[in-house]
Each structure stands twice: as C-alpha cells, then as structure tokens.
N, C-alpha and C. Protein backbone atom coordinates (compact mmCIF):
# COMPACT_ATOMS: atom_id res chain seq x y z
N UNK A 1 -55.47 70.73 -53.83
CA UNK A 1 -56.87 70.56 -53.51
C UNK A 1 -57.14 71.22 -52.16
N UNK A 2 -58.30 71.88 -52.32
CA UNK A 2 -58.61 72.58 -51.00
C UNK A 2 -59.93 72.26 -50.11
N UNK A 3 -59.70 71.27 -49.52
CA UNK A 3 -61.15 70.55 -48.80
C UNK A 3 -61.90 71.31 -47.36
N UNK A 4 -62.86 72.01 -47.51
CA UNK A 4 -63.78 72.25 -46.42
C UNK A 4 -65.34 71.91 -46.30
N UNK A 5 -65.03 71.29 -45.17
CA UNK A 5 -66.78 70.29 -45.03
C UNK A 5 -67.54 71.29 -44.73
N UNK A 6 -67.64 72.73 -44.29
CA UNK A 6 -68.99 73.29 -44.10
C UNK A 6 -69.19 73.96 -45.29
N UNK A 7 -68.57 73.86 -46.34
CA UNK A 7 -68.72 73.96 -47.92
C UNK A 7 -70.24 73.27 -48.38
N UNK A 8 -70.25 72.20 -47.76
CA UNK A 8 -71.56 71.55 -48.11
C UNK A 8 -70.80 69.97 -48.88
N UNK A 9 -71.73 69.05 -49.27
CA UNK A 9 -71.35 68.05 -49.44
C UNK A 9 -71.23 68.34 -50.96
N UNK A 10 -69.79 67.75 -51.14
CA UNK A 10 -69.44 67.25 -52.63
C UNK A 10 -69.01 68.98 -53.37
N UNK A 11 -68.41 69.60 -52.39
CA UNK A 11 -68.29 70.70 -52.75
C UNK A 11 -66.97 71.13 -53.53
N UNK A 12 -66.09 69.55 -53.18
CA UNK A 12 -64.95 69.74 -53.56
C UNK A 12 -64.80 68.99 -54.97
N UNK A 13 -65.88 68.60 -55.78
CA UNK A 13 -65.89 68.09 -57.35
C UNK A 13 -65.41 66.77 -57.33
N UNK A 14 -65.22 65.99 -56.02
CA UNK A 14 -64.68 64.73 -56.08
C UNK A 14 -65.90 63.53 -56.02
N UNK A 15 -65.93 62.27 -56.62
CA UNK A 15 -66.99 61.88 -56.63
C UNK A 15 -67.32 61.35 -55.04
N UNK A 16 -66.16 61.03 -54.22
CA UNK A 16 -66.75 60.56 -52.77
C UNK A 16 -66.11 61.32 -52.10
N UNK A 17 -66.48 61.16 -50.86
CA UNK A 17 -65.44 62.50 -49.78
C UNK A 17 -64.30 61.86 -49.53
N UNK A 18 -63.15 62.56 -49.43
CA UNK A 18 -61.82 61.95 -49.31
C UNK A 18 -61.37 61.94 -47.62
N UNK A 19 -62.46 62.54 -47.14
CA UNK A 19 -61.99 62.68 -45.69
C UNK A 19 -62.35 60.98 -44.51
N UNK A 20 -63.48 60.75 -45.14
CA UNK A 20 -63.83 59.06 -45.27
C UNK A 20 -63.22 58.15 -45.69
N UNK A 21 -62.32 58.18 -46.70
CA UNK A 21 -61.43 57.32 -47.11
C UNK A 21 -60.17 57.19 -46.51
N UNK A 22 -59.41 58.81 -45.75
CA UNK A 22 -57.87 58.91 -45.35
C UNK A 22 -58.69 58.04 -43.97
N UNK A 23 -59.39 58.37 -42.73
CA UNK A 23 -59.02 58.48 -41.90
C UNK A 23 -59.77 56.71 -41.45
N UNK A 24 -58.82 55.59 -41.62
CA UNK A 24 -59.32 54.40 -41.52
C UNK A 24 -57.90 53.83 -40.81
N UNK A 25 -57.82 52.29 -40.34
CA UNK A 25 -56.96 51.81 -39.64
C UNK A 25 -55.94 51.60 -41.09
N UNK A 26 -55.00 51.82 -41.21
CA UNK A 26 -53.86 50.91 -42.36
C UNK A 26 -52.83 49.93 -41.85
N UNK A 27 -53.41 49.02 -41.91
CA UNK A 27 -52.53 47.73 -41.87
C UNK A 27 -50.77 47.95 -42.30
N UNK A 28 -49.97 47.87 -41.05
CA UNK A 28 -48.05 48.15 -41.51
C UNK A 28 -47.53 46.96 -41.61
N UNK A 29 -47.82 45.45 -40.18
CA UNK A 29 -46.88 44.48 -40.25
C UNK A 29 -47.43 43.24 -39.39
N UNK A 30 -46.74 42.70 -39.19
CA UNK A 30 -47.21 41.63 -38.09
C UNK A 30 -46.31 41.64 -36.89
N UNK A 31 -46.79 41.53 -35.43
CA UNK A 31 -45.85 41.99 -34.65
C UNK A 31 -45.80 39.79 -33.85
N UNK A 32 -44.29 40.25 -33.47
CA UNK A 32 -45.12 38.07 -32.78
C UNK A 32 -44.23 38.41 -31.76
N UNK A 33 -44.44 37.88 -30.86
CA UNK A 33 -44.19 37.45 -29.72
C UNK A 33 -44.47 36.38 -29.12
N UNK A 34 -43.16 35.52 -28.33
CA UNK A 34 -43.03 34.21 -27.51
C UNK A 34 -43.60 34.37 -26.06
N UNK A 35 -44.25 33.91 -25.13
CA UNK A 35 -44.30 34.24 -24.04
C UNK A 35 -43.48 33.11 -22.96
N UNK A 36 -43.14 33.44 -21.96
CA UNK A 36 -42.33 32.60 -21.35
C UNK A 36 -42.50 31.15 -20.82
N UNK A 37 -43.98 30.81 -20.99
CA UNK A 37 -44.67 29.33 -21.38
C UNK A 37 -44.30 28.44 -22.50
N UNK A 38 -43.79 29.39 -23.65
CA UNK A 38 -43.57 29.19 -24.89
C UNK A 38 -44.68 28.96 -25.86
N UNK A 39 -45.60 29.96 -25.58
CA UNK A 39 -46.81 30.48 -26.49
C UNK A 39 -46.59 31.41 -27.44
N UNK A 40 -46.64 30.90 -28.74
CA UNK A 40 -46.50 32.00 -29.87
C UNK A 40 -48.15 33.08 -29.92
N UNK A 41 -47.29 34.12 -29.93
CA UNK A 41 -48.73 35.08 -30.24
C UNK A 41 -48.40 36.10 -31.69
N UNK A 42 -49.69 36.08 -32.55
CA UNK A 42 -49.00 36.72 -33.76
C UNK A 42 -50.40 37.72 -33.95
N UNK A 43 -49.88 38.91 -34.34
CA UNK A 43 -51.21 40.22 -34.26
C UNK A 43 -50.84 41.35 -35.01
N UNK A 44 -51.30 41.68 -35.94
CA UNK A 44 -51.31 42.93 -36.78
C UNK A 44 -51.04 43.75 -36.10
N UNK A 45 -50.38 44.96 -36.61
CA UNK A 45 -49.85 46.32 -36.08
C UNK A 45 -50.23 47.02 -36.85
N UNK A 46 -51.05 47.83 -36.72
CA UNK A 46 -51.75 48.97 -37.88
C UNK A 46 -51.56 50.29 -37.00
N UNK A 47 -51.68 51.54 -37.80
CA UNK A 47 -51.61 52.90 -37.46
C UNK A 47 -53.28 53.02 -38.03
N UNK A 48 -53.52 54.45 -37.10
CA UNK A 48 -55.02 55.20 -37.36
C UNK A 48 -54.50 56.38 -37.74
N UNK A 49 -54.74 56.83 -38.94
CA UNK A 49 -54.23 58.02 -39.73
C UNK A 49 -55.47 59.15 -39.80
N UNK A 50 -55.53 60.22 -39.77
CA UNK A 50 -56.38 61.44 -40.22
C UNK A 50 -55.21 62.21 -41.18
C-alpha cells in the first residue's frame, strides 16, 4: 500500500485514513513501584507510535 495525504482525502481506496488509526498511545504493561514510605504506586506504560 502506498499512502500520500496530498493525494487528497480517501485517495488511498481505504474506507478511513490509516494514518489516524497507527498514530495513537498503545497500551504495553503495568509498571509498580514501592516508595520508601511503603506506598504502592501502579501506572500504565504505553508507547506513542507513528
């Protein structure tokens, strides 16, 4: 597949643009950490992809 946006919209026969769909946060894991109080902290680790 060969995608160029100054093609014009929908130029590439797909029904939505695929360039809107790759480039979003994707959820990988959960990261946790203790702190030295002994506070649990627990927080998603995601990558930002293009």
């Amino acid at each position: 597949m060969n995608y160029s946006p100054k093609q014009g919209v929908r130029s590439h026969g797909l029904p939505h643009d695929p360039f809107k769909s790759s480039t979003v946060p994707r959820p990988i894991g959960w990261i946790s950490t203790v702190s030295k109080d002994g506070k649990d902290n627990l927080a998603p680790y995601s990558q930002y992809q293009t």
